[in-house]
C-alpha atoms as a PDB file:
ATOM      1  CA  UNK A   1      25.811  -3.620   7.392  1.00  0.00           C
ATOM      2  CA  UNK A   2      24.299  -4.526   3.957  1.00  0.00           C
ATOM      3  CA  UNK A   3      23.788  -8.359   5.153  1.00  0.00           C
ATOM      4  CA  UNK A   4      22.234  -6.525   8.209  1.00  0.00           C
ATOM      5  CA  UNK A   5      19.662  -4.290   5.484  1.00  0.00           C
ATOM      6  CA  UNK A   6      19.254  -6.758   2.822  1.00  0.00           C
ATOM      7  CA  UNK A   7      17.798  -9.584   5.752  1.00  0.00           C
ATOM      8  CA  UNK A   8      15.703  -6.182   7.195  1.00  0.00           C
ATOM      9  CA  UNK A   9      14.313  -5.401   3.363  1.00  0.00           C
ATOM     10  CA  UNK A  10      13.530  -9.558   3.258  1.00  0.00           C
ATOM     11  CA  UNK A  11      11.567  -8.849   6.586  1.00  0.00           C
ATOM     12  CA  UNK A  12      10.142  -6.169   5.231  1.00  0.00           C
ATOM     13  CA  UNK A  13       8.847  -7.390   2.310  1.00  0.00           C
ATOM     14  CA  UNK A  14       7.611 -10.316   4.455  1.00  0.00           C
ATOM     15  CA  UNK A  15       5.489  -7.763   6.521  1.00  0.00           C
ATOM     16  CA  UNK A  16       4.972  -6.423   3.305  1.00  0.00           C
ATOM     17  CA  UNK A  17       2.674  -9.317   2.331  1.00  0.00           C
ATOM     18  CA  UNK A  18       0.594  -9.574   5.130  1.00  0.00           C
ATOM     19  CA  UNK A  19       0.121  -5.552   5.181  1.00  0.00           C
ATOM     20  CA  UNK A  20      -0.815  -6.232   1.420  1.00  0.00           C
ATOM     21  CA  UNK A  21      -3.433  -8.904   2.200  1.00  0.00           C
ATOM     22  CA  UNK A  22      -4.837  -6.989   4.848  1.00  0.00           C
ATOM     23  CA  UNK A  23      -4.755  -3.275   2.845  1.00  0.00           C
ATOM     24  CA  UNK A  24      -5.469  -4.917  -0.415  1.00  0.00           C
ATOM     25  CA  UNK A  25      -8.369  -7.357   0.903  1.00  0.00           C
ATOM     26  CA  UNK A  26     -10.367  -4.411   2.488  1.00  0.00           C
ATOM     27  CA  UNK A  27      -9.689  -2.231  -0.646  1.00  0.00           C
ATOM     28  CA  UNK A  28     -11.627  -4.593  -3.210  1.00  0.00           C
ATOM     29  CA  UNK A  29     -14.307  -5.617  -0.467  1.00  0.00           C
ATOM     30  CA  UNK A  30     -14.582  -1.880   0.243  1.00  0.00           C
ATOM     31  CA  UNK A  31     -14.554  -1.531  -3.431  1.00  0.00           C
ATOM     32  CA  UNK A  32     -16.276  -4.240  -5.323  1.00  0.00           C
ATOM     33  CA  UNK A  33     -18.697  -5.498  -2.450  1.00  0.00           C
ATOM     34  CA  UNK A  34     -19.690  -2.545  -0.523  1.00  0.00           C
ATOM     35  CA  UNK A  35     -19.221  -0.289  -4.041  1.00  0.00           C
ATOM     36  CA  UNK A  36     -17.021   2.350  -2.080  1.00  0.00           C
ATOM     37  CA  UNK A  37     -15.224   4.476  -4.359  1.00  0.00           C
ATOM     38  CA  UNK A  38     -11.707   4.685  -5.038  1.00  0.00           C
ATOM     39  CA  UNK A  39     -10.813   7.068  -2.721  1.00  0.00           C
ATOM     40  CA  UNK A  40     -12.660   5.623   0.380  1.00  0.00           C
ATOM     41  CA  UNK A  41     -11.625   2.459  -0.401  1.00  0.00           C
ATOM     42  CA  UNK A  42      -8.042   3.363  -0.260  1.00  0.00           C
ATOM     43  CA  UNK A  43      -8.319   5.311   2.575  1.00  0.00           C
ATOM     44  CA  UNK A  44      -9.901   2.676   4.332  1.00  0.00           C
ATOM     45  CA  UNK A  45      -7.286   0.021   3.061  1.00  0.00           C
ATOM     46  CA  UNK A  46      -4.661   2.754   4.132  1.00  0.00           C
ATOM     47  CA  UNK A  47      -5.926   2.811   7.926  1.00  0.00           C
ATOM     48  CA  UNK A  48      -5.841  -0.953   7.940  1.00  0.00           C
ATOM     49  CA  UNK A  49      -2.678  -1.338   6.305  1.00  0.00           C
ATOM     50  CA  UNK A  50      -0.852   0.866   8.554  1.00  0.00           C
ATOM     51  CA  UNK A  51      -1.597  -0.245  11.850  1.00  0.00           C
ATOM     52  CA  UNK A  52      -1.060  -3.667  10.863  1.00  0.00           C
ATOM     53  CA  UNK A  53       2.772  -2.567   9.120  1.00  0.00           C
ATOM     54  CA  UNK A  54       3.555  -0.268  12.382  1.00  0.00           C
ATOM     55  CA  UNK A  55       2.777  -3.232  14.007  1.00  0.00           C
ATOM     56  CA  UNK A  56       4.775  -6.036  12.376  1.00  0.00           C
ATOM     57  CA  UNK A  57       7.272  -3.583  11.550  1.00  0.00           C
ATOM     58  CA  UNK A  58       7.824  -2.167  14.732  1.00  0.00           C
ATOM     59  CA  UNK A  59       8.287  -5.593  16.561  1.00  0.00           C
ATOM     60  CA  UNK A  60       9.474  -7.726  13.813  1.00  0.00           C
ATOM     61  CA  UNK A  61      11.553  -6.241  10.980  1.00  0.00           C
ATOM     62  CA  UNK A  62      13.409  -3.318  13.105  1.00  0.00           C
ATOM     63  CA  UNK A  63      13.325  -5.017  17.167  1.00  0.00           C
ATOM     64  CA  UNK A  64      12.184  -1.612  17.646  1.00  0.00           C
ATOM     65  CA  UNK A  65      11.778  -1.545  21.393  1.00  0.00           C
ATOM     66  CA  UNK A  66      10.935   2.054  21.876  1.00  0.00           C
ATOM     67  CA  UNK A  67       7.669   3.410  23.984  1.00  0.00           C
ATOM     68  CA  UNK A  68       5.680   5.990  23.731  1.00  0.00           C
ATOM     69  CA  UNK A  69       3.189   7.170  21.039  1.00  0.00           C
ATOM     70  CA  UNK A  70       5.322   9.338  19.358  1.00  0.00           C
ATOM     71  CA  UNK A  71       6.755   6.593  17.099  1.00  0.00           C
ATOM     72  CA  UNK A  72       3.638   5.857  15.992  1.00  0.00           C
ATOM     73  CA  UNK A  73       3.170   9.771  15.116  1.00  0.00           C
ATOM     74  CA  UNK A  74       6.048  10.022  12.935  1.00  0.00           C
ATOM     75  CA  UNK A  75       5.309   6.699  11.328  1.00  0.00           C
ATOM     76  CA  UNK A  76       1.684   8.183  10.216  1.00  0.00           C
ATOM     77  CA  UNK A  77       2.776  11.635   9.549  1.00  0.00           C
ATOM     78  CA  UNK A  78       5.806  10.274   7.215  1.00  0.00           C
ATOM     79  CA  UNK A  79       3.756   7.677   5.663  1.00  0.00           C
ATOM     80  CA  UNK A  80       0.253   9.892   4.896  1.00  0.00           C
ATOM     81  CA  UNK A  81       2.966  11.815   2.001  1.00  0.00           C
ATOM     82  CA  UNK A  82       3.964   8.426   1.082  1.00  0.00           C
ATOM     83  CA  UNK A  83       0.615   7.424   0.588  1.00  0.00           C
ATOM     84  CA  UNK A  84      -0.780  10.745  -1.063  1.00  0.00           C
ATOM     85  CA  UNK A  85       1.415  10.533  -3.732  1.00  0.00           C
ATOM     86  CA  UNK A  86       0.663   6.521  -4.386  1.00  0.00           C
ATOM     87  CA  UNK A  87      -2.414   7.170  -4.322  1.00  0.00           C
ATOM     88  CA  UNK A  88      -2.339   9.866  -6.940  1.00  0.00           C
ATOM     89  CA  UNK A  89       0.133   7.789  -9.012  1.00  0.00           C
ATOM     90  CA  UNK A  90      -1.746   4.803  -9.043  1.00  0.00           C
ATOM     91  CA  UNK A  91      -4.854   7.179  -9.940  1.00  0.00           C
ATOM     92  CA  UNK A  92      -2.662   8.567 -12.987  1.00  0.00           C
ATOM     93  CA  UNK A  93      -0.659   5.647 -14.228  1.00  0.00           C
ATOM     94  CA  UNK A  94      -3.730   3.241 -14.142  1.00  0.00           C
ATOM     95  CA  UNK A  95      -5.547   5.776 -16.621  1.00  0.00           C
ATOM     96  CA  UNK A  96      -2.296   6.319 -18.614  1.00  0.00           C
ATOM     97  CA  UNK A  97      -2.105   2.571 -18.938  1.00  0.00           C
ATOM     98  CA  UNK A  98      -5.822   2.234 -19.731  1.00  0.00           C
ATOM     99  CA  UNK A  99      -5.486   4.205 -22.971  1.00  0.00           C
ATOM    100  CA  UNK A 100      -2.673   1.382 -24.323  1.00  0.00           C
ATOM    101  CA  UNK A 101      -4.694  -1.639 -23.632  1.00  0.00           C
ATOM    102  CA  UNK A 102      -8.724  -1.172 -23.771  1.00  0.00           C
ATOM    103  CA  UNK A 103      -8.994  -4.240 -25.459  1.00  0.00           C
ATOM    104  CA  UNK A 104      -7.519  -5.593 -22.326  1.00  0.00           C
ATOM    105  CA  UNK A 105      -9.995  -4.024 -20.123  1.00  0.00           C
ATOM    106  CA  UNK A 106     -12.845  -4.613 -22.653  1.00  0.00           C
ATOM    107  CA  UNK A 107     -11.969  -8.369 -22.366  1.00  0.00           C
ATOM    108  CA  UNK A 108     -11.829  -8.520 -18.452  1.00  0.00           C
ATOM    109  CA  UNK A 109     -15.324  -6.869 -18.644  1.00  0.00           C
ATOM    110  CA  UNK A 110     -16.595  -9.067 -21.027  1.00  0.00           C
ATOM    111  CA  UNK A 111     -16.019 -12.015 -18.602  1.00  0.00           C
ATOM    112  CA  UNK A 112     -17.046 -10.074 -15.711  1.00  0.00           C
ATOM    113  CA  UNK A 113     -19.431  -7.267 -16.427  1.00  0.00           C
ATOM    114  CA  UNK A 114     -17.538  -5.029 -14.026  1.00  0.00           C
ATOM    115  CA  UNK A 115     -17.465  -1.760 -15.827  1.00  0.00           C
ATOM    116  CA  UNK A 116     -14.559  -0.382 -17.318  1.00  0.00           C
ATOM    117  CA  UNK A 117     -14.101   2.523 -14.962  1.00  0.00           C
ATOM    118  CA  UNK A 118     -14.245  -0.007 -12.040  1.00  0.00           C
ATOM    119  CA  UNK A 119     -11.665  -2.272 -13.698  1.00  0.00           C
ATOM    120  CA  UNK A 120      -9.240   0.348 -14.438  1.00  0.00           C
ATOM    121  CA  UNK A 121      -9.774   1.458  -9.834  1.00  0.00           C
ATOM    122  CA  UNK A 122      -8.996  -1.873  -9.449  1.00  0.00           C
ATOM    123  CA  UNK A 123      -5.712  -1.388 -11.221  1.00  0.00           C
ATOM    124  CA  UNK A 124      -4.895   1.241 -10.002  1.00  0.00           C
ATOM    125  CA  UNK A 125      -5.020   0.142  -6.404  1.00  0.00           C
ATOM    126  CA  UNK A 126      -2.697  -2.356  -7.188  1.00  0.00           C
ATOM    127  CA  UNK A 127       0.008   0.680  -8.645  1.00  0.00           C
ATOM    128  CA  UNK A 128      -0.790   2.547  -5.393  1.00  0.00           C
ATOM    129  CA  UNK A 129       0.196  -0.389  -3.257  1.00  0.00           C
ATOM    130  CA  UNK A 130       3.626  -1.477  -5.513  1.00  0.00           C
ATOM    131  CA  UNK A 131       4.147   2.546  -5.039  1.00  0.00           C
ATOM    132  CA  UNK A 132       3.678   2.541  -1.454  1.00  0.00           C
ATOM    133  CA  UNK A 133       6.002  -0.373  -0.818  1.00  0.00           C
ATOM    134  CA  UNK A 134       9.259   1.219  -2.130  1.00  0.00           C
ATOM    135  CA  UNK A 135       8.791   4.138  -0.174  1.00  0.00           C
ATOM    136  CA  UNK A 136       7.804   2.964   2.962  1.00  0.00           C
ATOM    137  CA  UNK A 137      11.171   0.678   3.289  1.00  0.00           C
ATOM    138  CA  UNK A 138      12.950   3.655   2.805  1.00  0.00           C
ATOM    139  CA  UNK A 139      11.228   5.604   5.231  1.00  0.00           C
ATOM    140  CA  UNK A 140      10.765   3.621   7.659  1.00  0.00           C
ATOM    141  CA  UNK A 141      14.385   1.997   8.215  1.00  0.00           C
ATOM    142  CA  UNK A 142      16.425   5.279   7.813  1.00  0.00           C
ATOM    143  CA  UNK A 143      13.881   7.470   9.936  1.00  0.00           C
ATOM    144  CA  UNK A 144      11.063   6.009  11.765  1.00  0.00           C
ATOM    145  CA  UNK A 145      12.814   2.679  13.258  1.00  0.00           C
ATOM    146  CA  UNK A 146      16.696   4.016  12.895  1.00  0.00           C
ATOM    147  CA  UNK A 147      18.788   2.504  15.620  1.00  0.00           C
ATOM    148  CA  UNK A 148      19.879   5.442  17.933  1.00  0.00           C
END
């Protein structure tokens, strides 16, 4: 049983990529090209992430054959908490974190000229996501794809 979970979690963290190139790509373009704010941007990275991780997840990680739309339901309904609360940690902790090392963000904006405010959404997208990942795993093998 734990070789079985530890070779899932491996899987998952391989999906977990992907999902994070797709969710995290379309959160800086939506971000930093399109100047979205945080919240749309996320939200929009969030859409994109979890079709592609219901996806992968689904038919990779868990051999979930099961049919029907309902899955997919409880995948989104148990994940939208998930993502709530990364969201509003990544939103907090980035700011928290911001207060500690201005000189840091001062620097990157130096190089850049991206404003502060924009550096610190940038950071805290990247909280969200680290967020997201340890409770999706959770969710999703002992609820969503759990073997009947």
């Amino acid at each position: 049983m734990k070789n079985k979970v530890s070779k899932e979690f491996i899987k998952y963290c391989l999906v977990g990529v992907v999902n994070t190139l797709v969710g995290t790509t379309s959160a800086f373009i939506a971000l930093d090209v399109f100047m979205l704010n945080y919240a749309i941007s996320t939200a929009i990275s969030y859409v994109l992430g979890i079709i592609t991780s219901f996806l992968l997840n689904k038919k990779y990680t868990f051999h979930n054959t099961d049919k029907g739309n309902m899955q997919f339901v409880k995948f989104f309904l148990l994940m939208l908490p998930s993502f709530v609360f990364s969201y509003w940690f990544g939103f907090k902790f980035a700011h928290f974190l911001a207060k500690y090392f201005m000189s840091f963000i001062d620097f990157i904006n130096s190089l850049t000229n991206v404003p502060n405010s924009r550096i610190i959404d940038n950071f805290a997208i990247l909280i969200s996501i680290a967020t997201h990942v340890i409770i999706g795993f959770s969710v999703n093998k002992f609820y969503v794809f759990k073997k009947k």
